[in-house]
ModelCIF file with pLDDT and N, C-alpha, C, O atoms, coordinates in Angstrom:
data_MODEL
#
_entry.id   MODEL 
#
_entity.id                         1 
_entity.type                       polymer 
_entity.pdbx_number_of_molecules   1 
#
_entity_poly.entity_id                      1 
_entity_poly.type                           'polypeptide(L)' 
_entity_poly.nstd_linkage                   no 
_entity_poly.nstd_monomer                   no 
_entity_poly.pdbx_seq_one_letter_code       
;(UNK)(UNK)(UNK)(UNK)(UNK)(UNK)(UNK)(UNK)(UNK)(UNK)(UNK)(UNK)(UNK)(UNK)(UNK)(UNK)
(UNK)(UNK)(UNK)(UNK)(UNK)(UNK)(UNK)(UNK)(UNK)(UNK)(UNK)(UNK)(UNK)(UNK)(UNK)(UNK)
(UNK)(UNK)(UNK)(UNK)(UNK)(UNK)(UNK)(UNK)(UNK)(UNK)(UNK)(UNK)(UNK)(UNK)(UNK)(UNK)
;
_entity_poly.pdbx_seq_one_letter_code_can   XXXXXXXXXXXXXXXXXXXXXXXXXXXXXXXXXXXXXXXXXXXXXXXX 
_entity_poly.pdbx_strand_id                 A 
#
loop_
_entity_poly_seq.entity_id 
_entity_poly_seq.num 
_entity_poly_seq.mon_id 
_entity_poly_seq.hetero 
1 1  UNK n 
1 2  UNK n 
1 3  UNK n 
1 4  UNK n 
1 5  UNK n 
1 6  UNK n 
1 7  UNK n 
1 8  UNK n 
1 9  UNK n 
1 10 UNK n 
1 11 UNK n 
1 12 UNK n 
1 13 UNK n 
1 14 UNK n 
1 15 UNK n 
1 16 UNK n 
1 17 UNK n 
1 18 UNK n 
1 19 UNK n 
1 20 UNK n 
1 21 UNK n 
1 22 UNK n 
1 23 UNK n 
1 24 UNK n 
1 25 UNK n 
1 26 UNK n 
1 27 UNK n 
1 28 UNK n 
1 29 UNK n 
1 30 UNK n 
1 31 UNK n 
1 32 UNK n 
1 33 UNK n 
1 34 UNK n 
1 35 UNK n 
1 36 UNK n 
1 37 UNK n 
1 38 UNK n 
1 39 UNK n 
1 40 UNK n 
1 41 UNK n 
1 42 UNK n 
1 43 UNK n 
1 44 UNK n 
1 45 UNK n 
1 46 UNK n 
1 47 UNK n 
1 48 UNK n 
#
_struct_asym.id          A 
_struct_asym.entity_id   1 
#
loop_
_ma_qa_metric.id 
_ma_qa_metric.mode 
_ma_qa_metric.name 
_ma_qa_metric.software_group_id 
_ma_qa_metric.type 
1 global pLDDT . pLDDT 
2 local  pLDDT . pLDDT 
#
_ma_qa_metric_global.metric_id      1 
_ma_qa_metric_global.metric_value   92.75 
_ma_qa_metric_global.model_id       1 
_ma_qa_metric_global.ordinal_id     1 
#
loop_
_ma_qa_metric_local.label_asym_id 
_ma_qa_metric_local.label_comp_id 
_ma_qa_metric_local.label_seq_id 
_ma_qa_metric_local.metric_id 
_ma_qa_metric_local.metric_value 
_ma_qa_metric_local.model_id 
_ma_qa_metric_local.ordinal_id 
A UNK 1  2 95.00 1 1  
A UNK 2  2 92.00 1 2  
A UNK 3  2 93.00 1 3  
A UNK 4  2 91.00 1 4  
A UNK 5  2 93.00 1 5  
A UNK 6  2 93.00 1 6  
A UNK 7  2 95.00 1 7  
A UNK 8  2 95.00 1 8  
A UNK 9  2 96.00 1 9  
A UNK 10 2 96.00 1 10 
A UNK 11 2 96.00 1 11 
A UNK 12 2 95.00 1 12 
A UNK 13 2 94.00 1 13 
A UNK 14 2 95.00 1 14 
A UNK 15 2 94.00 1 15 
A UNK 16 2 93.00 1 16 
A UNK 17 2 96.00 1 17 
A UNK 18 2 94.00 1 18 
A UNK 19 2 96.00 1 19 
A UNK 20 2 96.00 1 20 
A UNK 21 2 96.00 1 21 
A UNK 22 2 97.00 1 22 
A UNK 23 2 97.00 1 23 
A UNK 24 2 96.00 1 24 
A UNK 25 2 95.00 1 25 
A UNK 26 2 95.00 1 26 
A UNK 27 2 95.00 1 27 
A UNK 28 2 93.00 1 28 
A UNK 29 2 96.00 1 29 
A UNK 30 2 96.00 1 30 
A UNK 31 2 96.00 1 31 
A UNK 32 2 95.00 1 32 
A UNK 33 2 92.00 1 33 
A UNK 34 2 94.00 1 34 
A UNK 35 2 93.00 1 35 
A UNK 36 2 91.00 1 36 
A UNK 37 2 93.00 1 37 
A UNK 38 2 94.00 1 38 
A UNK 39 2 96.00 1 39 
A UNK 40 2 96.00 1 40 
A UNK 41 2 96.00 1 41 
A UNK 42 2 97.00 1 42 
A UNK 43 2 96.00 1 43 
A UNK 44 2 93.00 1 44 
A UNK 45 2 76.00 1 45 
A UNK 46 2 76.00 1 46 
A UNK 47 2 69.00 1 47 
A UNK 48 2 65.00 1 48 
#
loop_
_atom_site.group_PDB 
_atom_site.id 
_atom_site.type_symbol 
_atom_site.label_atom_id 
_atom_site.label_alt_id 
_atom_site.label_comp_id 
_atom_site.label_asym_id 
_atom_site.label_entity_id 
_atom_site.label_seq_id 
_atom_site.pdbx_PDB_ins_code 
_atom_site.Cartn_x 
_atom_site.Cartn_y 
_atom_site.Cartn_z 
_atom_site.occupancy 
_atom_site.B_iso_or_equiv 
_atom_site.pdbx_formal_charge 
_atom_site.auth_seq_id 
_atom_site.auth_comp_id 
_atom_site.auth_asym_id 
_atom_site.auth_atom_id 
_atom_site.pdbx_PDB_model_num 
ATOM 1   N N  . UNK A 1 1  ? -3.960 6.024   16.276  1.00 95.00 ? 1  UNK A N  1 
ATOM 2   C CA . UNK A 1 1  ? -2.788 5.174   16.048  1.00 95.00 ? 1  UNK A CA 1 
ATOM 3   C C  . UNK A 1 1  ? -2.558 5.139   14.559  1.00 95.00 ? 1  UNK A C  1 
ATOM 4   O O  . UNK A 1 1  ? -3.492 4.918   13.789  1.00 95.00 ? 1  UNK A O  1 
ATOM 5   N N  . UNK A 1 2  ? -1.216 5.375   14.106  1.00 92.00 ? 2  UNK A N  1 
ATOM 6   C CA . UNK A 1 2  ? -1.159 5.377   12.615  1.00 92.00 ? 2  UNK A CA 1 
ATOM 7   C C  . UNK A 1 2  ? 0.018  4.342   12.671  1.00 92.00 ? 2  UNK A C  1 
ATOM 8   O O  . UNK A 1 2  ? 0.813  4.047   13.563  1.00 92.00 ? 2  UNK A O  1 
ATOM 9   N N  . UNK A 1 3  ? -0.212 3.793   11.074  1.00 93.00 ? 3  UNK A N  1 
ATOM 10  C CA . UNK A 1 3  ? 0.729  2.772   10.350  1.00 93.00 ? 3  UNK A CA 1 
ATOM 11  C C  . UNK A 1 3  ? 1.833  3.345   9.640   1.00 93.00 ? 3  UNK A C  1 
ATOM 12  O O  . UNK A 1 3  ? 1.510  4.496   9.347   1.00 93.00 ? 3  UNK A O  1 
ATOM 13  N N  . UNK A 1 4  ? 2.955  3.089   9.237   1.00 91.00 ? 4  UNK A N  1 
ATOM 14  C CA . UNK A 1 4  ? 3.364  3.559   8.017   1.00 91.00 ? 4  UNK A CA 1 
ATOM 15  C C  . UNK A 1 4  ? 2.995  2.600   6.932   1.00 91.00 ? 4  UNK A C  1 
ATOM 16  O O  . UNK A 1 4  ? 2.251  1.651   7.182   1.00 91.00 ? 4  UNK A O  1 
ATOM 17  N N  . UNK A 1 5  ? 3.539  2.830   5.597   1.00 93.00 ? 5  UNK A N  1 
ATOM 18  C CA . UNK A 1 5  ? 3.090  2.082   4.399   1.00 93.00 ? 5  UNK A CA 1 
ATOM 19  C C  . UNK A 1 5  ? 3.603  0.507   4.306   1.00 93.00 ? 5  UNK A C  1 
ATOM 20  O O  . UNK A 1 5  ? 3.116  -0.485  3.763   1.00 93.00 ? 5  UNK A O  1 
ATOM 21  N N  . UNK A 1 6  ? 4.956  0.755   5.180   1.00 93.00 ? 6  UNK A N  1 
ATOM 22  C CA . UNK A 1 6  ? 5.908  -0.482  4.844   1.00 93.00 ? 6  UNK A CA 1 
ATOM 23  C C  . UNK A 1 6  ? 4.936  -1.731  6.090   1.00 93.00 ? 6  UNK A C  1 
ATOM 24  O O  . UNK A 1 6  ? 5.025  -2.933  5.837   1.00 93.00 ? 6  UNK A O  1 
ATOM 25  N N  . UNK A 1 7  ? 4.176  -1.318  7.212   1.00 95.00 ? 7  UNK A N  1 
ATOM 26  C CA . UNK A 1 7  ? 3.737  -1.885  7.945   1.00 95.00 ? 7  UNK A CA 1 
ATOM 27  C C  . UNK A 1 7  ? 2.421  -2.441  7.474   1.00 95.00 ? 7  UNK A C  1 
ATOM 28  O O  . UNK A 1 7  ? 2.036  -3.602  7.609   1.00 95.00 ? 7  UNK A O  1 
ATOM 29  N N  . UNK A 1 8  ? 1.669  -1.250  6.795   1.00 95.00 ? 8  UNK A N  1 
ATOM 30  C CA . UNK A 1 8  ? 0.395  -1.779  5.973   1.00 95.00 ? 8  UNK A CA 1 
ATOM 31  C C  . UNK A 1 8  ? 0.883  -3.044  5.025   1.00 95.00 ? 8  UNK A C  1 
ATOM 32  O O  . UNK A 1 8  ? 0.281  -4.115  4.948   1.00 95.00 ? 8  UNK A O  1 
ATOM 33  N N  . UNK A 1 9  ? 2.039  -2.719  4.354   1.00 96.00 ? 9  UNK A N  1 
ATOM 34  C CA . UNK A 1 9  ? 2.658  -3.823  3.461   1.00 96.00 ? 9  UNK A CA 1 
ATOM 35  C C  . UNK A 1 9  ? 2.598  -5.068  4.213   1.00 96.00 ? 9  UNK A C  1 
ATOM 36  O O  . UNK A 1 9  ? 2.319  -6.160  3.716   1.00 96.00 ? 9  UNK A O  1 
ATOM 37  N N  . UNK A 1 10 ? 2.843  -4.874  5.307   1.00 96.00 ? 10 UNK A N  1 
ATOM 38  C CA . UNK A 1 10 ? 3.549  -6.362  5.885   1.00 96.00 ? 10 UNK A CA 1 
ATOM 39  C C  . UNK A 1 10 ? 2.434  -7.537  6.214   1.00 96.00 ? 10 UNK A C  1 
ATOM 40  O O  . UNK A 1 10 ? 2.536  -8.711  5.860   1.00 96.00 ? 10 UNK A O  1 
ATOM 41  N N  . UNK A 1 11 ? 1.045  -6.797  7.181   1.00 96.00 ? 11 UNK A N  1 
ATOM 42  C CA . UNK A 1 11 ? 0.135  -6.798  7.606   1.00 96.00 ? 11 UNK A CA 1 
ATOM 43  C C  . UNK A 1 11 ? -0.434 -7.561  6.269   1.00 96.00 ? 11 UNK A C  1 
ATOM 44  O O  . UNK A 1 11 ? -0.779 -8.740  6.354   1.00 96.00 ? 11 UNK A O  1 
ATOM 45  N N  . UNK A 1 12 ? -0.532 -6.709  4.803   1.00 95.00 ? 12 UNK A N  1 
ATOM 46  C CA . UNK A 1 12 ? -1.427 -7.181  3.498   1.00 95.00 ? 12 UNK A CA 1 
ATOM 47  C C  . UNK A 1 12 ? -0.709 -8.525  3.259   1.00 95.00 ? 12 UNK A C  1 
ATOM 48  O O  . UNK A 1 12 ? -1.397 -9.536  3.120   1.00 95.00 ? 12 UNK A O  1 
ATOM 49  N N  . UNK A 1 13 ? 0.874  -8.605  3.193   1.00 94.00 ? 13 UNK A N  1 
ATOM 50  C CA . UNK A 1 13 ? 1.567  -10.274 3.120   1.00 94.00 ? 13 UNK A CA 1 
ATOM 51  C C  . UNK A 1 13 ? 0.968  -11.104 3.833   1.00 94.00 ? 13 UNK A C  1 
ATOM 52  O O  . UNK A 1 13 ? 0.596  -12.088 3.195   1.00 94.00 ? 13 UNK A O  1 
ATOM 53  N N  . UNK A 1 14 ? 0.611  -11.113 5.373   1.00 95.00 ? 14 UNK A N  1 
ATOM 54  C CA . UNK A 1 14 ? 0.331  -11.824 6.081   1.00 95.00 ? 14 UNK A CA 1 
ATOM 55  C C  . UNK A 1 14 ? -0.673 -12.490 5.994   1.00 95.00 ? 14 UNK A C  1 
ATOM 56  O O  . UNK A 1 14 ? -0.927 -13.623 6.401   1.00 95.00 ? 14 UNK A O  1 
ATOM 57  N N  . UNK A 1 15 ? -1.793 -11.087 4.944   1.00 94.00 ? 15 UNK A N  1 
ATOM 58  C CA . UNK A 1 15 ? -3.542 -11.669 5.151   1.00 94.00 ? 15 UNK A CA 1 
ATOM 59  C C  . UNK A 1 15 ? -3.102 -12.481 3.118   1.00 94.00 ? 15 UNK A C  1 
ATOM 60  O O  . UNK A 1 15 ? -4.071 -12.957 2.525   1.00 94.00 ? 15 UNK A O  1 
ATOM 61  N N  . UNK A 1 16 ? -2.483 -12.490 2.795   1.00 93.00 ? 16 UNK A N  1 
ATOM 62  C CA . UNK A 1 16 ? -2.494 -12.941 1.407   1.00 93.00 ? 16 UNK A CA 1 
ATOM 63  C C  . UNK A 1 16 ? -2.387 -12.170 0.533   1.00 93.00 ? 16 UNK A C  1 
ATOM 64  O O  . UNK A 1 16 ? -2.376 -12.529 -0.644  1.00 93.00 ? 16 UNK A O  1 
ATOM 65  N N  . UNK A 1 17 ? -2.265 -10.713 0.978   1.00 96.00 ? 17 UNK A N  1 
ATOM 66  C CA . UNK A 1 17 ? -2.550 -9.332  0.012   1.00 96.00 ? 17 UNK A CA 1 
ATOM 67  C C  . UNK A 1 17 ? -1.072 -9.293  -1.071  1.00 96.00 ? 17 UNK A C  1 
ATOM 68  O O  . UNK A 1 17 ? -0.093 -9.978  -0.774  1.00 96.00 ? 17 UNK A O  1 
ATOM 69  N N  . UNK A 1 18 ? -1.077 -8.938  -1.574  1.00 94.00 ? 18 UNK A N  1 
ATOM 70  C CA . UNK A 1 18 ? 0.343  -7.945  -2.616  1.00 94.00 ? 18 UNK A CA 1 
ATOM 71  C C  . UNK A 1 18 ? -0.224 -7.000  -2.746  1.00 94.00 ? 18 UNK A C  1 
ATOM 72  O O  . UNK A 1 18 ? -1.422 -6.957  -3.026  1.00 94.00 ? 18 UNK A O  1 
ATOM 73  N N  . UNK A 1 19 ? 0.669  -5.813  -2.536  1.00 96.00 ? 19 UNK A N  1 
ATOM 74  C CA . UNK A 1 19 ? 0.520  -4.464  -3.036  1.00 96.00 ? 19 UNK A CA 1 
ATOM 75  C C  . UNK A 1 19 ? 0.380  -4.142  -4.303  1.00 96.00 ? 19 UNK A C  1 
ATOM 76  O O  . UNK A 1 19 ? 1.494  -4.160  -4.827  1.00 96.00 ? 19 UNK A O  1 
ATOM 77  N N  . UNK A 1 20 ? -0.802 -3.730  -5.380  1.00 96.00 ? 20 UNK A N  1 
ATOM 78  C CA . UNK A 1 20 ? -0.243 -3.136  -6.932  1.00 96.00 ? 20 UNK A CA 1 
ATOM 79  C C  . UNK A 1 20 ? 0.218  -2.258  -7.111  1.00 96.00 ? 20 UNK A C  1 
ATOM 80  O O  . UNK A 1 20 ? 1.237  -2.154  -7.795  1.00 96.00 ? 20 UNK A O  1 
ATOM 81  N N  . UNK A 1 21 ? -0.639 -0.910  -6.309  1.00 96.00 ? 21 UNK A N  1 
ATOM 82  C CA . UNK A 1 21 ? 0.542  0.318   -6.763  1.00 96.00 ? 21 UNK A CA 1 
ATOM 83  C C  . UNK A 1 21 ? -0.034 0.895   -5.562  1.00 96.00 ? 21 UNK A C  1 
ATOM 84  O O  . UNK A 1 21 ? -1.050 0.501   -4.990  1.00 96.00 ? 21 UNK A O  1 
ATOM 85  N N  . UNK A 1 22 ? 0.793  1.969   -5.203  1.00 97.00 ? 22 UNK A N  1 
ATOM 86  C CA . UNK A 1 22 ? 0.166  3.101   -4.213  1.00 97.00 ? 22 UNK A CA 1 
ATOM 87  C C  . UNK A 1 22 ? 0.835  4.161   -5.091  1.00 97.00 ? 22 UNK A C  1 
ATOM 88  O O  . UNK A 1 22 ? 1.740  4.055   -5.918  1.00 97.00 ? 22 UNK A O  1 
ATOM 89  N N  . UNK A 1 23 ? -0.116 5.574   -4.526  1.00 97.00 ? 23 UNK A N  1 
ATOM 90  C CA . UNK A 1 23 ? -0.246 6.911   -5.150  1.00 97.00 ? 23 UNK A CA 1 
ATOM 91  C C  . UNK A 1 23 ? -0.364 7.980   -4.058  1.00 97.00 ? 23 UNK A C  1 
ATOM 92  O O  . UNK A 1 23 ? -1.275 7.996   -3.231  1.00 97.00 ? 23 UNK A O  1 
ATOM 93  N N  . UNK A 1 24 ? 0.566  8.810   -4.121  1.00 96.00 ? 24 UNK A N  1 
ATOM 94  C CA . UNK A 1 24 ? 0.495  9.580   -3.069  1.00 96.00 ? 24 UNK A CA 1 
ATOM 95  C C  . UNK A 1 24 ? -0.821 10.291  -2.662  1.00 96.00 ? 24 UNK A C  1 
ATOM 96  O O  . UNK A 1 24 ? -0.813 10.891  -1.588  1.00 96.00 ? 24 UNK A O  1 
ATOM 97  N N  . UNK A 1 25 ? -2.191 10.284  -3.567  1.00 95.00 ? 25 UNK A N  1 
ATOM 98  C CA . UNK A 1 25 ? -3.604 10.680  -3.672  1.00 95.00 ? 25 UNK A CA 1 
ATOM 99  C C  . UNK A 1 25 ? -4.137 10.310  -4.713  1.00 95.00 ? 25 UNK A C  1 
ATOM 100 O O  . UNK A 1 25 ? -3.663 9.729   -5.690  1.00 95.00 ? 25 UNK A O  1 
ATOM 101 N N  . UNK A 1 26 ? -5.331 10.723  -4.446  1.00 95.00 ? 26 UNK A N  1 
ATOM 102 C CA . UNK A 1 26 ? -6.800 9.777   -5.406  1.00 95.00 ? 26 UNK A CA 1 
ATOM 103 C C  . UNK A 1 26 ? -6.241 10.628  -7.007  1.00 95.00 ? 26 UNK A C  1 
ATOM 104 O O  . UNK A 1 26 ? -6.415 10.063  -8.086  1.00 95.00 ? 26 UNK A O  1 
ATOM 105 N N  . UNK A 1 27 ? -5.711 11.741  -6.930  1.00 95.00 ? 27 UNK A N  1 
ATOM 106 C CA . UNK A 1 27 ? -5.562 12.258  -8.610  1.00 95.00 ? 27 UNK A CA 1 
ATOM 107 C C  . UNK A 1 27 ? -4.103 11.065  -9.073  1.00 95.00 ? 27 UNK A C  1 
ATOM 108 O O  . UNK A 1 27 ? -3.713 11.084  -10.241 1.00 95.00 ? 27 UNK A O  1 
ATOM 109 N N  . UNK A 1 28 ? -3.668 10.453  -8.416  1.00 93.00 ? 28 UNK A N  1 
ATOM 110 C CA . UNK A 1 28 ? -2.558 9.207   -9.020  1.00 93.00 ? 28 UNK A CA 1 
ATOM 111 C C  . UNK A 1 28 ? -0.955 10.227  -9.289  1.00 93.00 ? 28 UNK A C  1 
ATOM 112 O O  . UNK A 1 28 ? -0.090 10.084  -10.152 1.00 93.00 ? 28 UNK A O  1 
ATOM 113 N N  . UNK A 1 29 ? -1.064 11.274  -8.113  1.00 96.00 ? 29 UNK A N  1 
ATOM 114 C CA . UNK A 1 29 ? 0.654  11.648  -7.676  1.00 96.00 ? 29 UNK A CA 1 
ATOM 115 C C  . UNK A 1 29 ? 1.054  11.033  -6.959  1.00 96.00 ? 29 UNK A C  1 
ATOM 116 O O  . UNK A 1 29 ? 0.825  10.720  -5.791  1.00 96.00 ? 29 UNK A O  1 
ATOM 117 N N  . UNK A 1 30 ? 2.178  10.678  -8.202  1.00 96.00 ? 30 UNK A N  1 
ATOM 118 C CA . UNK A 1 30 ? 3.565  9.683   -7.707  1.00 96.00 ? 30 UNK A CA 1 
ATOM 119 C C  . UNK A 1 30 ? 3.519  9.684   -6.460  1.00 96.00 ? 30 UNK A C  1 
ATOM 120 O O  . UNK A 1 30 ? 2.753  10.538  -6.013  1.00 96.00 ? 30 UNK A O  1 
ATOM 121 N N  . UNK A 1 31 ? 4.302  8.746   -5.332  1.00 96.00 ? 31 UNK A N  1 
ATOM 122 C CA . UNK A 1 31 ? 3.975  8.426   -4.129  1.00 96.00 ? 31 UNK A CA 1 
ATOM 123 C C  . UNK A 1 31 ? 5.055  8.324   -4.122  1.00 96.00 ? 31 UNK A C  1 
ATOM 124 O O  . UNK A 1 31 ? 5.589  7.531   -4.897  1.00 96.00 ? 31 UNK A O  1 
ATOM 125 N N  . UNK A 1 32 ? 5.995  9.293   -3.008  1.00 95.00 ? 32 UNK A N  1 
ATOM 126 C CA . UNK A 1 32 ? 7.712  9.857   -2.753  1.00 95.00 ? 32 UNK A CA 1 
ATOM 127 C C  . UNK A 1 32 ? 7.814  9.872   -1.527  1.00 95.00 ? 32 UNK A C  1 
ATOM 128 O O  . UNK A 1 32 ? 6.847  10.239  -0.858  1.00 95.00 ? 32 UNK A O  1 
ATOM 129 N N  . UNK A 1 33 ? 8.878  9.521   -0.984  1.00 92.00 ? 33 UNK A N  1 
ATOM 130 C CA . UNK A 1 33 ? 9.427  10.218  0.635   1.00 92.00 ? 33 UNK A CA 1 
ATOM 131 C C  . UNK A 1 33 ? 9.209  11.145  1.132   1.00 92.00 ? 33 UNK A C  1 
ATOM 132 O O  . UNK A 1 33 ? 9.437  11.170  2.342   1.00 92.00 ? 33 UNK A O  1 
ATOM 133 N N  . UNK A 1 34 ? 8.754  12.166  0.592   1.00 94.00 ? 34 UNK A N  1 
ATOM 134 C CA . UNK A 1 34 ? 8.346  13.560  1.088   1.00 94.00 ? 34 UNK A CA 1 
ATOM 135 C C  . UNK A 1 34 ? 6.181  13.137  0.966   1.00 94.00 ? 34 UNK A C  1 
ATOM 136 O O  . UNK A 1 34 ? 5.267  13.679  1.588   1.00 94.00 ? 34 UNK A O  1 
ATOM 137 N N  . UNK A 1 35 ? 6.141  12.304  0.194   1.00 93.00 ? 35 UNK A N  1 
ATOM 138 C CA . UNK A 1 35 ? 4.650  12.187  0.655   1.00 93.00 ? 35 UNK A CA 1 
ATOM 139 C C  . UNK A 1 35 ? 3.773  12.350  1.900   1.00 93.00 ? 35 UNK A C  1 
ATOM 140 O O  . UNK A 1 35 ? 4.106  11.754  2.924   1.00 93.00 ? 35 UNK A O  1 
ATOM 141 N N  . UNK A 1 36 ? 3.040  12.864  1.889   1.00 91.00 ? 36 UNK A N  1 
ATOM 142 C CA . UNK A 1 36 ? 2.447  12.754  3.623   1.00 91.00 ? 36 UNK A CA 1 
ATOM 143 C C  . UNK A 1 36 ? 1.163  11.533  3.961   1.00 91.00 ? 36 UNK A C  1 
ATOM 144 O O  . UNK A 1 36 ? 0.855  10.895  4.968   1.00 91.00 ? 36 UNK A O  1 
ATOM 145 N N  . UNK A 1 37 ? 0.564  11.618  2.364   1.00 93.00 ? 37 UNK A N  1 
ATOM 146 C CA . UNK A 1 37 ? -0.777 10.565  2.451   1.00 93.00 ? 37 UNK A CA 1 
ATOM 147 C C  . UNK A 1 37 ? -0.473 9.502   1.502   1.00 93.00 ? 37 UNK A C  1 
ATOM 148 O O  . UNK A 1 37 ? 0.536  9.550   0.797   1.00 93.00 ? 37 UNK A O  1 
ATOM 149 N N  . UNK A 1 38 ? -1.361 8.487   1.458   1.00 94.00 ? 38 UNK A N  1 
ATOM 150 C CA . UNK A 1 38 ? -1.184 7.319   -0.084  1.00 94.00 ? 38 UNK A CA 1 
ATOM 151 C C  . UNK A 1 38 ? -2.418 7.195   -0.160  1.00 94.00 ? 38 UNK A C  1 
ATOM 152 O O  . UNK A 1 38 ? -3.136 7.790   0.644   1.00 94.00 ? 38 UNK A O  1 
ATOM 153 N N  . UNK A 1 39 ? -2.962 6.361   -1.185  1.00 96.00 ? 39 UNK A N  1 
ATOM 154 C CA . UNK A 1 39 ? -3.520 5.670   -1.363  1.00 96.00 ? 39 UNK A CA 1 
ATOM 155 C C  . UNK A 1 39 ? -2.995 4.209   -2.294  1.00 96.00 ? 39 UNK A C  1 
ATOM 156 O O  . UNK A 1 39 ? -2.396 4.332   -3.362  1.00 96.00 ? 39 UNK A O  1 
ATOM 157 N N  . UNK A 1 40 ? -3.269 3.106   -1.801  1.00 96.00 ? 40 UNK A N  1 
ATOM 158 C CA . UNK A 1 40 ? -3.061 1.846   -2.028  1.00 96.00 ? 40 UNK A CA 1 
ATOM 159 C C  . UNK A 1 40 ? -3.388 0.883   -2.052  1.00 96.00 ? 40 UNK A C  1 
ATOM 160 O O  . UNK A 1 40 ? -3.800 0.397   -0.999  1.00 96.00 ? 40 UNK A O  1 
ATOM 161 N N  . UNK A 1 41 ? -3.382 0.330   -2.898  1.00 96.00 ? 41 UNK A N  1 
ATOM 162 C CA . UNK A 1 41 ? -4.572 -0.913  -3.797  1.00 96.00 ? 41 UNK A CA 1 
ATOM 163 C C  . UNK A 1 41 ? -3.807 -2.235  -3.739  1.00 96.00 ? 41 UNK A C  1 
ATOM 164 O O  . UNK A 1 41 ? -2.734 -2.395  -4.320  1.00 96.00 ? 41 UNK A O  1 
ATOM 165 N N  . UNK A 1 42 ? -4.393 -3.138  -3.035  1.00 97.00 ? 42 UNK A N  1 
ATOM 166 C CA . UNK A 1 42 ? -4.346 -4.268  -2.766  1.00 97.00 ? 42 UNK A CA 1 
ATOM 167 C C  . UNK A 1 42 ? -4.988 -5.326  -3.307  1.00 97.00 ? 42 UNK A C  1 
ATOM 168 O O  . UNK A 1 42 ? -6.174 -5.630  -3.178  1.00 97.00 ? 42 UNK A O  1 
ATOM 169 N N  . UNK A 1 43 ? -3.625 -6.197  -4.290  1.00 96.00 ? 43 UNK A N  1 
ATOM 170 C CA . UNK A 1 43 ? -4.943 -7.470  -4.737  1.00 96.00 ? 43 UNK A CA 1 
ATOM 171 C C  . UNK A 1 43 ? -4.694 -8.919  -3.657  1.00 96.00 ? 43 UNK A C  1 
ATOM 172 O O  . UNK A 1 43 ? -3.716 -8.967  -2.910  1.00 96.00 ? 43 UNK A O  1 
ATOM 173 N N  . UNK A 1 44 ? -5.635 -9.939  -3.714  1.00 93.00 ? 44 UNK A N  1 
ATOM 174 C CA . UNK A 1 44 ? -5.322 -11.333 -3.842  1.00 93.00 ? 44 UNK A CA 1 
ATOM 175 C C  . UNK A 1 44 ? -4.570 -11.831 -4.057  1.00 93.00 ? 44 UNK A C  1 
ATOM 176 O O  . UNK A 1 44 ? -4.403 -11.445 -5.214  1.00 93.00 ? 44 UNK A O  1 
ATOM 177 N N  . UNK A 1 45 ? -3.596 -12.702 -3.825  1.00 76.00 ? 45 UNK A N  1 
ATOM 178 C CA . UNK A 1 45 ? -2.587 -13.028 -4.130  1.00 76.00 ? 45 UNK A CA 1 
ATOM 179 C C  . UNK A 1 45 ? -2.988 -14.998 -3.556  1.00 76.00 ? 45 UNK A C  1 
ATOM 180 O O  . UNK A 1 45 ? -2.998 -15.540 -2.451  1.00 76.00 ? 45 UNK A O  1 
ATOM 181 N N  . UNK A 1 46 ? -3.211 -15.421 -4.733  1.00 76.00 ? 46 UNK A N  1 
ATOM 182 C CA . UNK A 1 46 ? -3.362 -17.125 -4.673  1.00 76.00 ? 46 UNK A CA 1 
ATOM 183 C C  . UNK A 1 46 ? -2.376 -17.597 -3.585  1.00 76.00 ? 46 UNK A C  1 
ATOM 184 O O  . UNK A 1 46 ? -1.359 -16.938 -3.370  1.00 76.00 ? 46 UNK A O  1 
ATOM 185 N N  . UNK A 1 47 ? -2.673 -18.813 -2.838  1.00 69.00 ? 47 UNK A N  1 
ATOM 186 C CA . UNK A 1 47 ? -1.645 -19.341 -2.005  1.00 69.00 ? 47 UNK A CA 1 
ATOM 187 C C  . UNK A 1 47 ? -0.457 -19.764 -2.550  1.00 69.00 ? 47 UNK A C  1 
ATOM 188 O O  . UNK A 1 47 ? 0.704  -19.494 -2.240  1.00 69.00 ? 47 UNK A O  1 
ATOM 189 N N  . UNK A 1 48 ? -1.031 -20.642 -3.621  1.00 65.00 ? 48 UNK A N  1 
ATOM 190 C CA . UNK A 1 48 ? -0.013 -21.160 -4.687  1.00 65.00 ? 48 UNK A CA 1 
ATOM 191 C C  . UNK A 1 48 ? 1.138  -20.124 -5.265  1.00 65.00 ? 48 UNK A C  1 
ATOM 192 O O  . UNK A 1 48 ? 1.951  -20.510 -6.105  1.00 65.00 ? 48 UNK A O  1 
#
């Protein structure tokens, strides 16, 4: 079963997450519509 990114997004709002950046791979290429993979880093985000 796969996610897309915008769903991982939604899922990370829910648990308290914000997105910082995603990268289309671990060498840090730009992350585009034609991407096939990401990688994406999630911080904490205070309740407040």
């Amino acid at each position: 079963r796969y996610a897309f990114p915008s769903e991982l997004d939604l899922m990370a709002q829910l648990a308290g997450l914000r997105l910082e950046r995603r990268t289309a791979n671990w060498d840090d290429s730009p992350f585009t519509t034609t991407s096939t993979h990401h990688v994406s880093l999630y911080s904490h985000q205070p309740a407040d």
